[in-house]
PDB file of N, CA and C in Angstrom:
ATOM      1  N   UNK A   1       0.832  -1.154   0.000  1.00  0.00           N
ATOM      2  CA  UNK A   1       0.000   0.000   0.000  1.00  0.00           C
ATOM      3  C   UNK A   1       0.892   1.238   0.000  1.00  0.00           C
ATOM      4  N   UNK A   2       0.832   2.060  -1.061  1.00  0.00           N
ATOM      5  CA  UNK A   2       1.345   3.453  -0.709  1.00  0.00           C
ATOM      6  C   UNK A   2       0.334   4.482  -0.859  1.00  0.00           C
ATOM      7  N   UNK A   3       1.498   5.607   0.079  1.00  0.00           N
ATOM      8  CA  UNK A   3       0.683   6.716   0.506  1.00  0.00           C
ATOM      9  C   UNK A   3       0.852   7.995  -0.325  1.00  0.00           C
ATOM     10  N   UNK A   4      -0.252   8.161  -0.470  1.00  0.00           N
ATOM     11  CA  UNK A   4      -0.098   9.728  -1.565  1.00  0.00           C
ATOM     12  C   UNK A   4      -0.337  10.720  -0.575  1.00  0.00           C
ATOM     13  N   UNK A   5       0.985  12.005  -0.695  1.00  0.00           N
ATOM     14  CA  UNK A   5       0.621  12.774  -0.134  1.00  0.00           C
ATOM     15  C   UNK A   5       0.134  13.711  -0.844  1.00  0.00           C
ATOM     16  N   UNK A   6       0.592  15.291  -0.019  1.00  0.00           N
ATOM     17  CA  UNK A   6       0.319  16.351  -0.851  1.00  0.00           C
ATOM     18  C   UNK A   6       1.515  17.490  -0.978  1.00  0.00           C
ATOM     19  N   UNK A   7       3.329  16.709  -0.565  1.00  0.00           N
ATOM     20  CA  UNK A   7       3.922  17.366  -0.687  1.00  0.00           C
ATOM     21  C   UNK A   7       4.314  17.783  -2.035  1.00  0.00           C
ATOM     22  N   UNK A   8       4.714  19.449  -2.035  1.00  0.00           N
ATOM     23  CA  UNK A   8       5.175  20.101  -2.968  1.00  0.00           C
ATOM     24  C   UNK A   8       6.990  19.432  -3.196  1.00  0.00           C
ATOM     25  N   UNK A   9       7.212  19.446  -4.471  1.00  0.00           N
ATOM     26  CA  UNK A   9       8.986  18.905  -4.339  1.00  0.00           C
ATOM     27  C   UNK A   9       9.593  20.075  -4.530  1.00  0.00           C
ATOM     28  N   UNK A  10      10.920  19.973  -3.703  1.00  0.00           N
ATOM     29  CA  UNK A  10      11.402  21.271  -3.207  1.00  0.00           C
ATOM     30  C   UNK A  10      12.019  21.428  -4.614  1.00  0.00           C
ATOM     31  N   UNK A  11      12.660  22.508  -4.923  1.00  0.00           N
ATOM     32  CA  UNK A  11      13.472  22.949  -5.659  1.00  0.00           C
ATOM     33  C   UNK A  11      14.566  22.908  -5.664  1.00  0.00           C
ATOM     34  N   UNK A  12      15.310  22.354  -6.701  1.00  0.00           N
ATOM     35  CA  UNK A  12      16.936  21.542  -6.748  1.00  0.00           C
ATOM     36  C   UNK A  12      17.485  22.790  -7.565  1.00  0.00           C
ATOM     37  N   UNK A  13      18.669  23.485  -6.775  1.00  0.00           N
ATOM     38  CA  UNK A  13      19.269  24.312  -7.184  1.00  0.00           C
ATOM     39  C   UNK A  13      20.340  23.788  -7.909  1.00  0.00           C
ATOM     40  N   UNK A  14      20.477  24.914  -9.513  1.00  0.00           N
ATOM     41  CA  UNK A  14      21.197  24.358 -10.373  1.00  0.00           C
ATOM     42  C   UNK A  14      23.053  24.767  -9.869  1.00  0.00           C
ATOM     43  N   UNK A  15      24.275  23.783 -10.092  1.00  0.00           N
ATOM     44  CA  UNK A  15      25.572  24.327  -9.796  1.00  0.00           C
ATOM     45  C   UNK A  15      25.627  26.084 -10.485  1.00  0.00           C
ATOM     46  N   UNK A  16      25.909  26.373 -10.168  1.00  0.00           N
ATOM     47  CA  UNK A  16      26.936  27.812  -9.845  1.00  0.00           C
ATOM     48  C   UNK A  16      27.780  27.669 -11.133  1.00  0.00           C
ATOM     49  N   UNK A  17      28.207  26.938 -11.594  1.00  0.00           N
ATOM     50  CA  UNK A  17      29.062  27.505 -13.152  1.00  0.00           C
ATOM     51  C   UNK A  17      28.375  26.726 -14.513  1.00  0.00           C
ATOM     52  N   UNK A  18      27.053  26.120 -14.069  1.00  0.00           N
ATOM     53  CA  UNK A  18      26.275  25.822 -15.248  1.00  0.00           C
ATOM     54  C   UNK A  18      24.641  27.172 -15.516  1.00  0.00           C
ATOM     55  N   UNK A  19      25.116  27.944 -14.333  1.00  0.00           N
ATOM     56  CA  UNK A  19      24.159  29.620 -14.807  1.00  0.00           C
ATOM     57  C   UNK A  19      24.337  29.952 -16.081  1.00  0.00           C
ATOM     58  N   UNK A  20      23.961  30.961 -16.566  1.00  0.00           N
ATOM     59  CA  UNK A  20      24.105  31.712 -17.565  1.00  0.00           C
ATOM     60  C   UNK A  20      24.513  33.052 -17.088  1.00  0.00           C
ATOM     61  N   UNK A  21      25.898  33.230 -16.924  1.00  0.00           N
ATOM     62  CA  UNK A  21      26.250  34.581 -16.633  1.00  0.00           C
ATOM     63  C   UNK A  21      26.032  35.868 -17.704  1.00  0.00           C
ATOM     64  N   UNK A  22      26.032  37.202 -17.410  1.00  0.00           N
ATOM     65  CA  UNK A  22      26.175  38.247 -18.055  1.00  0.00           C
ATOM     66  C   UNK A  22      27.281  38.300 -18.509  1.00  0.00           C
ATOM     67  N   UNK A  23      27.719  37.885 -20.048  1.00  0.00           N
ATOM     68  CA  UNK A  23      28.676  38.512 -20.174  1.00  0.00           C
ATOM     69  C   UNK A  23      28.751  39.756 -21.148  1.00  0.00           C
ATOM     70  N   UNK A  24      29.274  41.075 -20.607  1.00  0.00           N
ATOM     71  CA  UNK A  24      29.418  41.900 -20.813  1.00  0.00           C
ATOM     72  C   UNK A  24      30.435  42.317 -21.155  1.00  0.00           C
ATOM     73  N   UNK A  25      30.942  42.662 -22.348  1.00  0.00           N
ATOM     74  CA  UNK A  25      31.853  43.528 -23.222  1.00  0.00           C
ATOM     75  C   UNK A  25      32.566  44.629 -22.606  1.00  0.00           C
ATOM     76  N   UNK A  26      33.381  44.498 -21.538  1.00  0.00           N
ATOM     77  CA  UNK A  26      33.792  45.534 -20.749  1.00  0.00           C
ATOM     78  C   UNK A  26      34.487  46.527 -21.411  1.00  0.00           C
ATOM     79  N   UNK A  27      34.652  47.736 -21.234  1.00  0.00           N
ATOM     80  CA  UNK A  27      35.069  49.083 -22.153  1.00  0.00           C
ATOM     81  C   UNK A  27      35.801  49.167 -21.045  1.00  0.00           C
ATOM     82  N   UNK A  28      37.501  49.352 -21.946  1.00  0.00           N
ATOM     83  CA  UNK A  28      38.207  49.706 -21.006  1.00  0.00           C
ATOM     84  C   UNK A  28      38.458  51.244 -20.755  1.00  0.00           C
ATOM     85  N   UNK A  29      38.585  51.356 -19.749  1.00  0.00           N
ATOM     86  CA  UNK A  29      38.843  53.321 -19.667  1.00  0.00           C
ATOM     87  C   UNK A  29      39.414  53.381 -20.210  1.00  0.00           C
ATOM     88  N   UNK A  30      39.245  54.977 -20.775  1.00  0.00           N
ATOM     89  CA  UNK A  30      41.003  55.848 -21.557  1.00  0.00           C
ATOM     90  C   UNK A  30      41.367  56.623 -20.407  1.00  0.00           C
ATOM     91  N   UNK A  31      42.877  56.631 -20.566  1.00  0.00           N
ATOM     92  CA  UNK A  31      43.422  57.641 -19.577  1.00  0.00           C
ATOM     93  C   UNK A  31      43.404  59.072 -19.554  1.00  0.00           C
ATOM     94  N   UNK A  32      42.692  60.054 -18.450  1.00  0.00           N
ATOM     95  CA  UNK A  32      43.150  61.243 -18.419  1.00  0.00           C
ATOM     96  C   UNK A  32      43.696  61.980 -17.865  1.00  0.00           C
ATOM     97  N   UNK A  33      44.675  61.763 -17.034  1.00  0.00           N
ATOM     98  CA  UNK A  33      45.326  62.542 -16.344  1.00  0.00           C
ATOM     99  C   UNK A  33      46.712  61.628 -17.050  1.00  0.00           C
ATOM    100  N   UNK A  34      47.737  62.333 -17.629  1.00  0.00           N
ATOM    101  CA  UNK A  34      48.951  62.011 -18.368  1.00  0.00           C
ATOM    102  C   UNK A  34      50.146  61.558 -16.949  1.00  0.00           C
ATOM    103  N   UNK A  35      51.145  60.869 -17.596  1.00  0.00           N
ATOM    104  CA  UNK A  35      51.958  61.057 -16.550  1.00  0.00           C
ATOM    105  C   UNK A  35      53.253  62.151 -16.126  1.00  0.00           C
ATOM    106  N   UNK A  36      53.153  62.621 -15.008  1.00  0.00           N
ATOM    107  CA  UNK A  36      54.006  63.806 -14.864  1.00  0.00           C
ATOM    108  C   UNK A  36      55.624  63.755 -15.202  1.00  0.00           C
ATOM    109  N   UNK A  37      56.215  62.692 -15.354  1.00  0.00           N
ATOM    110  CA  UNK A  37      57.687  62.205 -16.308  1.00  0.00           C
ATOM    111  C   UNK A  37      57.507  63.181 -17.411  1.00  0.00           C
ATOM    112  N   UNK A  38      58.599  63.791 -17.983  1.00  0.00           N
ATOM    113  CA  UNK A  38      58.762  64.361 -18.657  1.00  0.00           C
ATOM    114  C   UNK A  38      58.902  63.292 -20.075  1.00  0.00           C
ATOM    115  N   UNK A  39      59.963  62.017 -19.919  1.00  0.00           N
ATOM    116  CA  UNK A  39      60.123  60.935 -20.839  1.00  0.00           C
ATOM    117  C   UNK A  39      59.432  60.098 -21.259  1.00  0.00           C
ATOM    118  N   UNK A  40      58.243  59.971 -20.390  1.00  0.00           N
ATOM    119  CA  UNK A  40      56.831  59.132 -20.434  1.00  0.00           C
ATOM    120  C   UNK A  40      55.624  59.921 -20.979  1.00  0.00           C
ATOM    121  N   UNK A  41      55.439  58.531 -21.919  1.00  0.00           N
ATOM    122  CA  UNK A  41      53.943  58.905 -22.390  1.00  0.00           C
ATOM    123  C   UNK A  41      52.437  58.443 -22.066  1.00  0.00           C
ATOM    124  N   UNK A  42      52.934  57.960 -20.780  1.00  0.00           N
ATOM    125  CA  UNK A  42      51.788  56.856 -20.221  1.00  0.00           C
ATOM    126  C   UNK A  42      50.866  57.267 -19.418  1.00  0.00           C
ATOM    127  N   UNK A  43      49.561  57.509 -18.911  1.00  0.00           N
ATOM    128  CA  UNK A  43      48.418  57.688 -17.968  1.00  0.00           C
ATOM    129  C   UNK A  43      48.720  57.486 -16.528  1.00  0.00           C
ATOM    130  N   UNK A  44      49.052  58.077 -15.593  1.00  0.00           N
ATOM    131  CA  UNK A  44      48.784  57.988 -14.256  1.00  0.00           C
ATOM    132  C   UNK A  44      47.303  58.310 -13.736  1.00  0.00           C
ATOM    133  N   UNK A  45      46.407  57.511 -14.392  1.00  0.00           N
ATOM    134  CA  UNK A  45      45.018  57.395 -13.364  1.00  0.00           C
ATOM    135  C   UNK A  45      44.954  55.913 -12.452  1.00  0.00           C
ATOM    136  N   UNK A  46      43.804  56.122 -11.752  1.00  0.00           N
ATOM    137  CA  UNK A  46      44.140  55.202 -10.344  1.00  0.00           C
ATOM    138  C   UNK A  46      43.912  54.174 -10.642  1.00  0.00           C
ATOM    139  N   UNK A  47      42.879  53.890 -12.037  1.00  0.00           N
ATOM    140  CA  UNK A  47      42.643  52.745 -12.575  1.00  0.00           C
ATOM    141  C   UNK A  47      43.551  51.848 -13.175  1.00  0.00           C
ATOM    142  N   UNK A  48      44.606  52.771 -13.685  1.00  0.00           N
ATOM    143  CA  UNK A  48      45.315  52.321 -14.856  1.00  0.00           C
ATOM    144  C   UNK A  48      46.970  52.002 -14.094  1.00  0.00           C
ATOM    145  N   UNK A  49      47.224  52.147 -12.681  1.00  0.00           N
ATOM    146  CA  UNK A  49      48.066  51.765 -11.227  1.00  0.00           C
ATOM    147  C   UNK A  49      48.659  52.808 -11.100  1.00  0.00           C
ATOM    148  N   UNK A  50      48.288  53.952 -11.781  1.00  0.00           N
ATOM    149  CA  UNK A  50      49.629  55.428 -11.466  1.00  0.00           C
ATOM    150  C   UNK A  50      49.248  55.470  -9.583  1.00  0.00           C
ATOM    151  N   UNK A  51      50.291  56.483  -9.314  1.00  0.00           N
ATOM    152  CA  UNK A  51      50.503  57.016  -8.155  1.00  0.00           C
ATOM    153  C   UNK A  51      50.980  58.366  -8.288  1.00  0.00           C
ATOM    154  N   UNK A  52      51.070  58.836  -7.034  1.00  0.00           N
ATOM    155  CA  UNK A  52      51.571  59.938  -6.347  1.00  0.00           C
ATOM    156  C   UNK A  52      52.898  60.410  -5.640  1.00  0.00           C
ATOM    157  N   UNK A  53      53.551  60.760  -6.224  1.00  0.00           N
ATOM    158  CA  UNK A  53      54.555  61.364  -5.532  1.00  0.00           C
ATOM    159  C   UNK A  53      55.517  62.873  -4.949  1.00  0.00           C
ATOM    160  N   UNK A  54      56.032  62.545  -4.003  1.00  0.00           N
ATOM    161  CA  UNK A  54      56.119  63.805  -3.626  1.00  0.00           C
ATOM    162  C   UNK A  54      57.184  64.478  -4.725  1.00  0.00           C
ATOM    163  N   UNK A  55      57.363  66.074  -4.120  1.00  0.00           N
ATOM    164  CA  UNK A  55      58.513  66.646  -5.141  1.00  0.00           C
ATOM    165  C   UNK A  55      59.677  66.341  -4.791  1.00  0.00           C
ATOM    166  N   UNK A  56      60.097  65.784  -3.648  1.00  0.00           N
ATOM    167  CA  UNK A  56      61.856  65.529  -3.254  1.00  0.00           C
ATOM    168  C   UNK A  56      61.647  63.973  -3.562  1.00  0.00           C
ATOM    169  N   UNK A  57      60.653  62.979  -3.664  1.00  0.00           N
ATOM    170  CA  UNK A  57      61.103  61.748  -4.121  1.00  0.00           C
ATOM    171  C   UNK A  57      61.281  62.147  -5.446  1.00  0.00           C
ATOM    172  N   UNK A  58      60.595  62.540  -6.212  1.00  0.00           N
ATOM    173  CA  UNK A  58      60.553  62.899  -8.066  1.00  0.00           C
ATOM    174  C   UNK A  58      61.844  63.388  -8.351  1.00  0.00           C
ATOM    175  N   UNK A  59      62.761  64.688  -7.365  1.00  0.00           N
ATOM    176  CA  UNK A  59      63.621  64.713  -7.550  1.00  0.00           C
ATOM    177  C   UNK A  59      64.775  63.626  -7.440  1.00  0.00           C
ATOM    178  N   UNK A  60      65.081  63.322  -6.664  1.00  0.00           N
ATOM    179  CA  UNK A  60      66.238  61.884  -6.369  1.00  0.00           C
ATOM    180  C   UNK A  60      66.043  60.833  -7.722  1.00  0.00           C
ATOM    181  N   UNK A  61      65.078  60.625  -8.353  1.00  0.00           N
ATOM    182  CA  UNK A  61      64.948  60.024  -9.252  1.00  0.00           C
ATOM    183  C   UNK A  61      65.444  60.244 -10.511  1.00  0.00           C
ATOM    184  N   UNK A  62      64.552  61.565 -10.887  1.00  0.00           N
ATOM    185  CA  UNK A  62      64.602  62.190 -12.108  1.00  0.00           C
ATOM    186  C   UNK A  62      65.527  63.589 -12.626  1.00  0.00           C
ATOM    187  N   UNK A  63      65.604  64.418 -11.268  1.00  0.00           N
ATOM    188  CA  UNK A  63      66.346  65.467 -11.327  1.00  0.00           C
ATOM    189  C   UNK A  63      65.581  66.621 -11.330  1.00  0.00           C
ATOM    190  N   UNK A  64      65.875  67.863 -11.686  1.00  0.00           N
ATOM    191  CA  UNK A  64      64.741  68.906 -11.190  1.00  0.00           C
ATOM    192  C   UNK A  64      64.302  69.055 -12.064  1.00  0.00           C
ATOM    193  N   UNK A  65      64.755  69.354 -13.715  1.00  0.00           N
ATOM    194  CA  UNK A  65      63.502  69.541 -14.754  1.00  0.00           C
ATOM    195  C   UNK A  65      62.624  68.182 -15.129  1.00  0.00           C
ATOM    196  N   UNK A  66      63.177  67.062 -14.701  1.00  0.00           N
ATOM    197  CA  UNK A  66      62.469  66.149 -15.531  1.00  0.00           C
ATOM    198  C   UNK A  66      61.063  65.342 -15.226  1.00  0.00           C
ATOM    199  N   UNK A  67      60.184  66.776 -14.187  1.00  0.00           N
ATOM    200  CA  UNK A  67      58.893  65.979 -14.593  1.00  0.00           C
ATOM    201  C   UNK A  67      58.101  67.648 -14.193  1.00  0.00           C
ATOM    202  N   UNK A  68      56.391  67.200 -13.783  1.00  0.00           N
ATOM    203  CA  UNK A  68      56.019  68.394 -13.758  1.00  0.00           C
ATOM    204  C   UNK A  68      55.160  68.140 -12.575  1.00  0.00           C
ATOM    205  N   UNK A  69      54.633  69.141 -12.183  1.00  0.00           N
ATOM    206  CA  UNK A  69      54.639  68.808 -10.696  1.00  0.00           C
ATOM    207  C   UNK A  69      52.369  69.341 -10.394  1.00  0.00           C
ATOM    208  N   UNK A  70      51.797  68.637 -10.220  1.00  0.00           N
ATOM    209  CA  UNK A  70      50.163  69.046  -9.945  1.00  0.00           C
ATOM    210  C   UNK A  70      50.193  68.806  -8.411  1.00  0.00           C
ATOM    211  N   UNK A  71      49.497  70.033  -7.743  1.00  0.00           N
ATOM    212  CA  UNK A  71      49.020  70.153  -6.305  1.00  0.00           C
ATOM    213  C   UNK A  71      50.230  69.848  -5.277  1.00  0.00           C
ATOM    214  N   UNK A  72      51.481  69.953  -5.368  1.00  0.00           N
ATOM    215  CA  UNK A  72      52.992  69.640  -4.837  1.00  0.00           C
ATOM    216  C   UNK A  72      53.009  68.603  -5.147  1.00  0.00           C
ATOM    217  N   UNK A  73      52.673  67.897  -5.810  1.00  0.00           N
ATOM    218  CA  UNK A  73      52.609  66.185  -6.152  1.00  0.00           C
ATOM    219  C   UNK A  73      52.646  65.571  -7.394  1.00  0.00           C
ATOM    220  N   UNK A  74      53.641  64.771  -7.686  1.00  0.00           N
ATOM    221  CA  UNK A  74      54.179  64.386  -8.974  1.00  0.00           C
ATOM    222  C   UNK A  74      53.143  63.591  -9.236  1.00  0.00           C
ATOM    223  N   UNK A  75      52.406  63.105 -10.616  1.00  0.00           N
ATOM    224  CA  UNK A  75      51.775  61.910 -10.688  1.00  0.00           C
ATOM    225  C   UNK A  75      52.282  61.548 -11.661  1.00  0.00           C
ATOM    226  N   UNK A  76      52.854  59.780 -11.475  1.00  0.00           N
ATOM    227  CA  UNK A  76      53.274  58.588 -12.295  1.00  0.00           C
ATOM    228  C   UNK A  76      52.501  57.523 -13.003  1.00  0.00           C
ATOM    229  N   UNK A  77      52.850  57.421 -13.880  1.00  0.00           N
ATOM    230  CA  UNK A  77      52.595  55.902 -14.421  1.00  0.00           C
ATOM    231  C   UNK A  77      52.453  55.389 -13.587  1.00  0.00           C
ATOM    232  N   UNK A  78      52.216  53.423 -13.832  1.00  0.00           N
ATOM    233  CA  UNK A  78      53.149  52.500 -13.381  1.00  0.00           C
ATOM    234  C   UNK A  78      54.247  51.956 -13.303  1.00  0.00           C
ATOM    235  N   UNK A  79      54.496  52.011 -14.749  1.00  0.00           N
ATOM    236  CA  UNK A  79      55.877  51.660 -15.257  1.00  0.00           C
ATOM    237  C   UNK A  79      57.289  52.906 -13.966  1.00  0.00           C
ATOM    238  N   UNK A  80      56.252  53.877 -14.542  1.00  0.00           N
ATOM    239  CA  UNK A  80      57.492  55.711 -13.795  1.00  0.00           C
ATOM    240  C   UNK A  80      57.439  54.945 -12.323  1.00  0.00           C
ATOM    241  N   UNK A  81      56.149  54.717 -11.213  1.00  0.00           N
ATOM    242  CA  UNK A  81      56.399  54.328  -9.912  1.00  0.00           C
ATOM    243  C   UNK A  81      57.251  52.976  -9.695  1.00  0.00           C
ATOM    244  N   UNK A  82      57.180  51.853 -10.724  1.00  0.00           N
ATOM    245  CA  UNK A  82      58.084  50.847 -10.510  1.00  0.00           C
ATOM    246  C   UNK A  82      59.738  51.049 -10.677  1.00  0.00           C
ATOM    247  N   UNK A  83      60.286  52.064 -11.375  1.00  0.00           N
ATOM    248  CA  UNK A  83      61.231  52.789 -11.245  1.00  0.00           C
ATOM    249  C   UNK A  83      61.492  53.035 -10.719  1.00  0.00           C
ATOM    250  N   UNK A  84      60.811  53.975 -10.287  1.00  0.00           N
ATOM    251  CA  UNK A  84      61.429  55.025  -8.408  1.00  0.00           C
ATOM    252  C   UNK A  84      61.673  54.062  -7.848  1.00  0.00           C
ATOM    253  N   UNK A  85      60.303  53.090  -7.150  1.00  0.00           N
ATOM    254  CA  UNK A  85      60.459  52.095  -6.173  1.00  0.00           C
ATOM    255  C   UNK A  85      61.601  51.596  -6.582  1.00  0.00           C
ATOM    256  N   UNK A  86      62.215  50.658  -7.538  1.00  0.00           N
ATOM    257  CA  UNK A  86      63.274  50.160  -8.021  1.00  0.00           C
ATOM    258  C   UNK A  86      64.559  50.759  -7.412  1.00  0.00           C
ATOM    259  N   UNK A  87      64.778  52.238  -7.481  1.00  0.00           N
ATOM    260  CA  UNK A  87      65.878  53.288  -7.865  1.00  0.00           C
ATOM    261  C   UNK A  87      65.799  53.036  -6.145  1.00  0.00           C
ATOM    262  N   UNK A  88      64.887  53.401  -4.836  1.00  0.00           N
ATOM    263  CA  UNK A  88      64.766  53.540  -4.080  1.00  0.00           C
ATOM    264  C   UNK A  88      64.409  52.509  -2.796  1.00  0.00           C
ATOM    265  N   UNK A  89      64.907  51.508  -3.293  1.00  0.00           N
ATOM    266  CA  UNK A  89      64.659  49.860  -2.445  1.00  0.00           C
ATOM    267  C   UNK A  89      65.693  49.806  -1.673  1.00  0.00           C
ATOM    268  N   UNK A  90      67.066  50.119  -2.189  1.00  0.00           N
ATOM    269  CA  UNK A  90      68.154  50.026  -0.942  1.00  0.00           C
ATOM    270  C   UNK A  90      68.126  51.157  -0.254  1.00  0.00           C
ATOM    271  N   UNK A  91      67.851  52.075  -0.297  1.00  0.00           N
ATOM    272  CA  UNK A  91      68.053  53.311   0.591  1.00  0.00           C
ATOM    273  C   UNK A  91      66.749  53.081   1.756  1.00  0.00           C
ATOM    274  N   UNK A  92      65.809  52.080   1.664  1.00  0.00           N
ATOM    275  CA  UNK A  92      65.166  51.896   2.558  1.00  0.00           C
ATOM    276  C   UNK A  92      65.897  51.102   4.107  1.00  0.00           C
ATOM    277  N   UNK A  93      66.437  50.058   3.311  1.00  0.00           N
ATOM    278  CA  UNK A  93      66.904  49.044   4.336  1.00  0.00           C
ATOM    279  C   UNK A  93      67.372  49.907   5.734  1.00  0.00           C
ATOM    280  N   UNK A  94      67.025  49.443   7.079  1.00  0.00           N
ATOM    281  CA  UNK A  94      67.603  49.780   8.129  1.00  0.00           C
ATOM    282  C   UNK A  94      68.379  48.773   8.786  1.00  0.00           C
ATOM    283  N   UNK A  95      69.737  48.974   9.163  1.00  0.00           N
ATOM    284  CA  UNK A  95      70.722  48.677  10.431  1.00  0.00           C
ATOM    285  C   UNK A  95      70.263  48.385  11.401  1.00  0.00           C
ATOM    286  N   UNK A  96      70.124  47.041  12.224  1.00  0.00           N
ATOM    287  CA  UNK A  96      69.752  46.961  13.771  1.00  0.00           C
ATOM    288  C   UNK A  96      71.004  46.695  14.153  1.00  0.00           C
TER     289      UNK A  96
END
């Protein structure tokens, strides 16, 4: 003898990478803020990994004409900040 009920059957959730995702055509930004290197032609926006630097790091690097300077603050590429950092890795180290 079986019993008929009146349960509803639950709902079997489908895996997670057999969805149908959005895929969307991402537009990549253009850059507008240039980089402050005088030798560089590359975008320092925040998207694109530039940074900020001060005017006495920009100097030690580059020298005094060779960049230009917005709000006391140099802005770099990535490529220009992996430089500095580069130029400026041993002068960090400290003596115990």
């Amino acid at each position: 003898m079986s019993r008929h009920t009146n349960r509803v059957q639950r709902k079997v959730r489908m895996p997670s990478n057999s969805r149908k995702k959005n895929k969307k055509e991402s537009v990549k930004k253009a850059g507008e803020i240039s980089c402050g290197i005088a030798s560089c032609d590359g975008f320092s926006d925040k998207h694109m990994g530039g940074r900020s630097l001060s005017q006495e790091n920009a100097i030690e690097t580059w020298g005094e004409g060779g960049f230009t300077v917005r709000k006391n603050r140099v802005r770099v590429c990535k490529g220009c900040y992996k430089a500095w950092k580069k130029d400026n890795k041993d002068d960090n180290n400290t003596q115990y």
